[in-house]
C-alpha atoms as a PDB file:
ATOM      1  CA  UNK A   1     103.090-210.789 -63.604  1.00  0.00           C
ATOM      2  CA  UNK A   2     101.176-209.822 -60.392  1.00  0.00           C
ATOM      3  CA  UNK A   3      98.278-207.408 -60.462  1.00  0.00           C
ATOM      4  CA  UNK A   4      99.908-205.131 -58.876  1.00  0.00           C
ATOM      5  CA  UNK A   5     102.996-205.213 -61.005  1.00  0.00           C
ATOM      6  CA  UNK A   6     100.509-204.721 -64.008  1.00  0.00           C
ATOM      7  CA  UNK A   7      99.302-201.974 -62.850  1.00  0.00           C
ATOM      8  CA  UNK A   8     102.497-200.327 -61.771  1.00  0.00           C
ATOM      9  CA  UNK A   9     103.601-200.815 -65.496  1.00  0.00           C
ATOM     10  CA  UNK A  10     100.224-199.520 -66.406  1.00  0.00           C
ATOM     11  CA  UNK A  11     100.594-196.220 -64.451  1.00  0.00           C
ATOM     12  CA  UNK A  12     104.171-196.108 -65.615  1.00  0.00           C
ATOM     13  CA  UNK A  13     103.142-196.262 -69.130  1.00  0.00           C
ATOM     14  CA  UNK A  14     100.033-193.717 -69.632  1.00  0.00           C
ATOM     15  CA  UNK A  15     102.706-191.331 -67.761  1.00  0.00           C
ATOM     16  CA  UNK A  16     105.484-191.577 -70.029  1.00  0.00           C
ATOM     17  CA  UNK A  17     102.696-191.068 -72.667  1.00  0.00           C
ATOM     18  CA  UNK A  18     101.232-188.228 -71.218  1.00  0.00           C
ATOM     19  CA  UNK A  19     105.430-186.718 -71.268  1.00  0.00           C
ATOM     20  CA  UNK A  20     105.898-187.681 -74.441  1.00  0.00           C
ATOM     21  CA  UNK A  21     102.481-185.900 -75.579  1.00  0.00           C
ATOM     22  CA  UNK A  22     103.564-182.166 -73.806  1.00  0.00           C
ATOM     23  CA  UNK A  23     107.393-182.656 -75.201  1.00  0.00           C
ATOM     24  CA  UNK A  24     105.064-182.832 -78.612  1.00  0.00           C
ATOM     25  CA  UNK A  25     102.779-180.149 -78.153  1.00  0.00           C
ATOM     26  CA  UNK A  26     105.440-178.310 -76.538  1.00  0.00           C
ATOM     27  CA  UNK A  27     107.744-178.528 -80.162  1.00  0.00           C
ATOM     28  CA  UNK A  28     104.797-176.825 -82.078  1.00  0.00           C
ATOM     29  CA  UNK A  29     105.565-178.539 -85.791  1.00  0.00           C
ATOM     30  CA  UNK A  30     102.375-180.760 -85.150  1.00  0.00           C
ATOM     31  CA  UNK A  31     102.424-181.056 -89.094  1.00  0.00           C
ATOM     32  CA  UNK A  32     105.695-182.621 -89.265  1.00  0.00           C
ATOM     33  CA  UNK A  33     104.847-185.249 -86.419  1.00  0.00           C
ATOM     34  CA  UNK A  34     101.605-185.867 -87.966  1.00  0.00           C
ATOM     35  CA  UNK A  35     103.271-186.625 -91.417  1.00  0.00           C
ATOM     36  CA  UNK A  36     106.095-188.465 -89.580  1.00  0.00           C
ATOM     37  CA  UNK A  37     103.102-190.928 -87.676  1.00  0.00           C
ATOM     38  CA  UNK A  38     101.342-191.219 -90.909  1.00  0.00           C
ATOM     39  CA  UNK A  39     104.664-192.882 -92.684  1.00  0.00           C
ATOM     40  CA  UNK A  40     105.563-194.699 -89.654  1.00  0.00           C
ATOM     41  CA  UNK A  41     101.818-196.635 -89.935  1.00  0.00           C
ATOM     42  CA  UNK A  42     101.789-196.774 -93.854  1.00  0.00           C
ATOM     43  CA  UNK A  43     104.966-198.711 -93.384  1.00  0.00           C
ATOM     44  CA  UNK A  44     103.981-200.870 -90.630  1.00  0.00           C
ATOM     45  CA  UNK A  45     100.869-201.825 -92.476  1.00  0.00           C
ATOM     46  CA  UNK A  46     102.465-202.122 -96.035  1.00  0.00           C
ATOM     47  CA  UNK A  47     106.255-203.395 -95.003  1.00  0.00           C
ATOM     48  CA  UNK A  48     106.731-204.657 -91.454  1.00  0.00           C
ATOM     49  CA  UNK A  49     103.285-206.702 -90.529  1.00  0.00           C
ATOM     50  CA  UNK A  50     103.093-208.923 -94.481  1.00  0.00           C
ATOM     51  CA  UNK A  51     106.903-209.651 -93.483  1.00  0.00           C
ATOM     52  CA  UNK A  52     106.252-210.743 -89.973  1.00  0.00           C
ATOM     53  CA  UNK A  53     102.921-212.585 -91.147  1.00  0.00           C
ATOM     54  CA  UNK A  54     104.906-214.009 -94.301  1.00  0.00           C
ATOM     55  CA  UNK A  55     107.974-215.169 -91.679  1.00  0.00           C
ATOM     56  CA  UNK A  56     105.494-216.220 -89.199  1.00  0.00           C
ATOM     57  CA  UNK A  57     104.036-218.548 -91.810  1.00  0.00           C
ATOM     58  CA  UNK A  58     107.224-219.904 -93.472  1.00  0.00           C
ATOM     59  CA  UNK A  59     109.118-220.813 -90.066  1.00  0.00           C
ATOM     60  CA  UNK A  60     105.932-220.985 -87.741  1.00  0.00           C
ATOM     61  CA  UNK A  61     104.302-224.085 -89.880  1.00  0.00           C
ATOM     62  CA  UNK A  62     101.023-224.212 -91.280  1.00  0.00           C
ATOM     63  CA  UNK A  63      98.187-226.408 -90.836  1.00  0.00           C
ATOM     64  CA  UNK A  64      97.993-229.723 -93.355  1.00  0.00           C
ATOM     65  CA  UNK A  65      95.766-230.501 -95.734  1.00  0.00           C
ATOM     66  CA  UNK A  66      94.118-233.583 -96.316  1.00  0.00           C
ATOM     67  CA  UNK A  67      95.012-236.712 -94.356  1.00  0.00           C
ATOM     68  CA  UNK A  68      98.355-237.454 -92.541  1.00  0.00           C
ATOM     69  CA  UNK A  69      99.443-240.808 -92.921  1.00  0.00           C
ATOM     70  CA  UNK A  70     101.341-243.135 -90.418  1.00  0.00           C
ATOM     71  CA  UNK A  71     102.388-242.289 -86.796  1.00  0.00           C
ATOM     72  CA  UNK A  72     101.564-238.853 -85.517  1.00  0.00           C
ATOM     73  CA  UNK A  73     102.202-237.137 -81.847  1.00  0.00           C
ATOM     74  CA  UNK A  74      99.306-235.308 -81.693  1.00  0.00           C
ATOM     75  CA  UNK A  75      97.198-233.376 -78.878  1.00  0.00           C
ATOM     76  CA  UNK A  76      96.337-236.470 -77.643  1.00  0.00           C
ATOM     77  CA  UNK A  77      98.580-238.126 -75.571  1.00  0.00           C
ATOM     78  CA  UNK A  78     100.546-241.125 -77.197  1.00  0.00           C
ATOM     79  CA  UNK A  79     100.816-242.090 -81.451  1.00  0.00           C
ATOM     80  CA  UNK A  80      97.723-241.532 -83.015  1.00  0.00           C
ATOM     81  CA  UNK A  81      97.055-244.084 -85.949  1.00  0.00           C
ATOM     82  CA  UNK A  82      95.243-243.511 -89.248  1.00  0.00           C
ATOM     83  CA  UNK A  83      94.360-240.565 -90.963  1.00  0.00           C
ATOM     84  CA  UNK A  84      94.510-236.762 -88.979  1.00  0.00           C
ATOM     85  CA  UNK A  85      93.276-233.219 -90.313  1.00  0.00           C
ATOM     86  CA  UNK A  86      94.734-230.441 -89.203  1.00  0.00           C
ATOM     87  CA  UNK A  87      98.891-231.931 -88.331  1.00  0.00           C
ATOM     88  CA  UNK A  88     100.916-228.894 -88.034  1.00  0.00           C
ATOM     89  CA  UNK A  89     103.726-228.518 -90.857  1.00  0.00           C
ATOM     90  CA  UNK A  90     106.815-226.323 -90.054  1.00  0.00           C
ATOM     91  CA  UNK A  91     110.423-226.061 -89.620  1.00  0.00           C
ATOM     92  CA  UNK A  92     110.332-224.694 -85.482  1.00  0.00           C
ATOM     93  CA  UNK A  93     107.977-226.725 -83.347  1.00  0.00           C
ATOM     94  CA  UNK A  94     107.312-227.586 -80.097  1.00  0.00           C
ATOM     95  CA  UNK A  95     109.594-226.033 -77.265  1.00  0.00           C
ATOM     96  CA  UNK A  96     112.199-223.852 -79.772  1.00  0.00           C
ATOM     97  CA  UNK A  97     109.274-222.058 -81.395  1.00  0.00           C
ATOM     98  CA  UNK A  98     108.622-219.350 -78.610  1.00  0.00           C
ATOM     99  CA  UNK A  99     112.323-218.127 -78.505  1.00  0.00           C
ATOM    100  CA  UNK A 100     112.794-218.248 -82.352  1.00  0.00           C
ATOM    101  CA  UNK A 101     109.437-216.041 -82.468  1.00  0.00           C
ATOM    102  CA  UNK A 102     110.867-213.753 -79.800  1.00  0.00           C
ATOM    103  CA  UNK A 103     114.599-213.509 -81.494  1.00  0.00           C
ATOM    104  CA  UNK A 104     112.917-212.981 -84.918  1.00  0.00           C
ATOM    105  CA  UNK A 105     111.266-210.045 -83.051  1.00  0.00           C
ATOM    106  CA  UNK A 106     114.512-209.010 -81.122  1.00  0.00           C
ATOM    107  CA  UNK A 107     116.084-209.036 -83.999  1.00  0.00           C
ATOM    108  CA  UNK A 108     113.918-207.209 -86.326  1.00  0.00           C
ATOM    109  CA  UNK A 109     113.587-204.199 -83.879  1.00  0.00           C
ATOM    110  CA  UNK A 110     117.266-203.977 -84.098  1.00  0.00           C
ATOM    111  CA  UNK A 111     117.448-203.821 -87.437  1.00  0.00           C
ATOM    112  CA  UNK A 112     114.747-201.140 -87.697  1.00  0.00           C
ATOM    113  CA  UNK A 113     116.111-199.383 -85.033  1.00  0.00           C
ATOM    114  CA  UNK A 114     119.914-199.900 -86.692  1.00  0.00           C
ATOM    115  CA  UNK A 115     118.261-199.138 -90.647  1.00  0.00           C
ATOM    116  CA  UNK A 116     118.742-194.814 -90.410  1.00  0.00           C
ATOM    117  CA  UNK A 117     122.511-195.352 -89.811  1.00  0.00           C
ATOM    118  CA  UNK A 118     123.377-198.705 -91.520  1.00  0.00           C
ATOM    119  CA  UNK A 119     121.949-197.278 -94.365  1.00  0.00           C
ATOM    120  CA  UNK A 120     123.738-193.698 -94.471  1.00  0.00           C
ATOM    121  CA  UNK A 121     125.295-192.437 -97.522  1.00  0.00           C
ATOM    122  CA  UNK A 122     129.277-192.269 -97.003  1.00  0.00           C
ATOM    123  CA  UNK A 123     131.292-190.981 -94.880  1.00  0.00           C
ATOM    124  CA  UNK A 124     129.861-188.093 -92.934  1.00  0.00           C
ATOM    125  CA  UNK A 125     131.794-184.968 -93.284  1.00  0.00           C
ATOM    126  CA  UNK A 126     132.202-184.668 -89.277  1.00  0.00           C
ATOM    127  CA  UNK A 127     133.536-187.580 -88.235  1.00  0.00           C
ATOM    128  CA  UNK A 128     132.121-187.062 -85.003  1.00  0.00           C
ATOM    129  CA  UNK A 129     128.671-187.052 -85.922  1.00  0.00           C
ATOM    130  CA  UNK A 130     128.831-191.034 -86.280  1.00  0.00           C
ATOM    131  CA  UNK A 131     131.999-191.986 -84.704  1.00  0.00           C
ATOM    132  CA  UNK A 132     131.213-196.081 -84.087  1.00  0.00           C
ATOM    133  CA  UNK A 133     130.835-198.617 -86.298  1.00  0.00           C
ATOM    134  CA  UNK A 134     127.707-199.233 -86.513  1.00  0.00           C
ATOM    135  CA  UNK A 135     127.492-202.577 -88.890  1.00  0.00           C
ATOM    136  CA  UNK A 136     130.033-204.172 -86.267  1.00  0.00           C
ATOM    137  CA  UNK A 137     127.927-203.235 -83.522  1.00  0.00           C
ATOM    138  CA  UNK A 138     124.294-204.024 -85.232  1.00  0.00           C
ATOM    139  CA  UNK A 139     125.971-207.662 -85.543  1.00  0.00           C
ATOM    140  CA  UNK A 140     127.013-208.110 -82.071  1.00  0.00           C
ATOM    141  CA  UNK A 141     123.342-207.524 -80.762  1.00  0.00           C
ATOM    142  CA  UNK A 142     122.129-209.772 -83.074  1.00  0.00           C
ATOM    143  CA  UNK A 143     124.554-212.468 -82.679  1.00  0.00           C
ATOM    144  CA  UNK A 144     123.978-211.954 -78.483  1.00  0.00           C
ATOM    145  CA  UNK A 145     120.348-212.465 -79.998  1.00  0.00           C
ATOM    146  CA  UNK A 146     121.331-216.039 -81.302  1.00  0.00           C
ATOM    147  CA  UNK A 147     123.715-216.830 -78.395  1.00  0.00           C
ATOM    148  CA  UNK A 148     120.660-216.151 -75.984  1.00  0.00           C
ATOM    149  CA  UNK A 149     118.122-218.075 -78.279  1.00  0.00           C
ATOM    150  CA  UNK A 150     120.155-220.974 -78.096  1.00  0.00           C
ATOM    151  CA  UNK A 151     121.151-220.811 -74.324  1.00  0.00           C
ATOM    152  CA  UNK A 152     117.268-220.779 -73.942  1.00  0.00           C
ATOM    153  CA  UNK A 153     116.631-223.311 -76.089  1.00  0.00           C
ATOM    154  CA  UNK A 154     119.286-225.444 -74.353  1.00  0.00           C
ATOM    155  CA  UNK A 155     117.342-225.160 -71.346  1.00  0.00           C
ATOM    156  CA  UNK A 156     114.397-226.173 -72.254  1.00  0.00           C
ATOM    157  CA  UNK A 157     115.639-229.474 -73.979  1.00  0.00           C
ATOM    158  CA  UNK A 158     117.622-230.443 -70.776  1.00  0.00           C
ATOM    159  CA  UNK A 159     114.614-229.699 -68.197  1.00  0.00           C
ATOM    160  CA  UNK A 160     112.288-231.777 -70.463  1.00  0.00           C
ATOM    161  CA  UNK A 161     115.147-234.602 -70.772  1.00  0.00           C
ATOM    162  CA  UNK A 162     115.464-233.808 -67.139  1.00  0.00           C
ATOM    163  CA  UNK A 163     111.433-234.416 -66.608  1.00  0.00           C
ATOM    164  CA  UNK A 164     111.490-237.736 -68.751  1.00  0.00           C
ATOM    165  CA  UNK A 165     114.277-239.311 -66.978  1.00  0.00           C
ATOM    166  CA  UNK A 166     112.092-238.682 -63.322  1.00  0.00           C
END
């Protein structure tokens, strides 16, 4: 992103902020918002980030301990021989593990932002208030998540096949 992209966005941002702030103000219930924000960073801090972090570690890899027998593609260019510290261990490596990281995230917004109605009790007694269905629709964005992860990850494996064969 160019400088002065990053600033547009910048400029963009503390004035959507600064709306969002008077539409507050403007409602008068600051209690209400202040208990809402309160809840919202309780369950970031004792729900969302431990998952993320606990994901992040199961599918991200973590470092090894001891020595690493054998053949090992290291920083170093070419197979390194003989014992290494510090050999990553993990399912998503290399090239796939940026998208998976960014669909995990994709994904997990949707879900949060999906949770209030996936969740609902029963039928609502106007059945215009939530007219769609919502579980059919939550799965559609996150299988376009997938199909988009993959498509990605496609790419990337045929431009480095691409770059090996030149």
């Amino acid at each position: 992103m160019s400088g002065y992209a990053r600033w547009a966005s910048g400029v963009l941002g503390v004035a959507l902020m600064g709306v969002g702030v008077t539409l507050v103000v403007g409602t008068g219930d600051m209690g209400s918002v202040a208990v809402w924000l309160a809840g919202a960073i309780v369950l970031h801090d004792g729900l969302i980030a431990p998952l993320v972090l606990g994901a992040g570690l199961l599918w991200g890899g973590t470092r090894a301990r001891g020595p690493v027998r054998g053949p090992v593609r290291g920083p170093v260019r070419g197979p390194v021989r003989g014992p290494v510290r510090g050999r990553v261990r993990g399912s998503v490596r290399g090239r796939v593990r940026g998208p998976v990281r960014g669909a995990f995230t994709v994904a997990g917004c949707l879900t949060m932002v999906a949770l209030p109605v996936l969740l609902r009790p029963g039928t609502p007694a106007n059945s215009s208030v939530l007219p769609l269905d919502y579980v059919r629709g939550w799965l559609l964005s996150l299988g376009a998540v997938v199909v988009v992860t993959g498509a990605v990850i496609g790419v990337r494996v045929l431009r480095r096949g691409q770059r090996l064969r030149s």
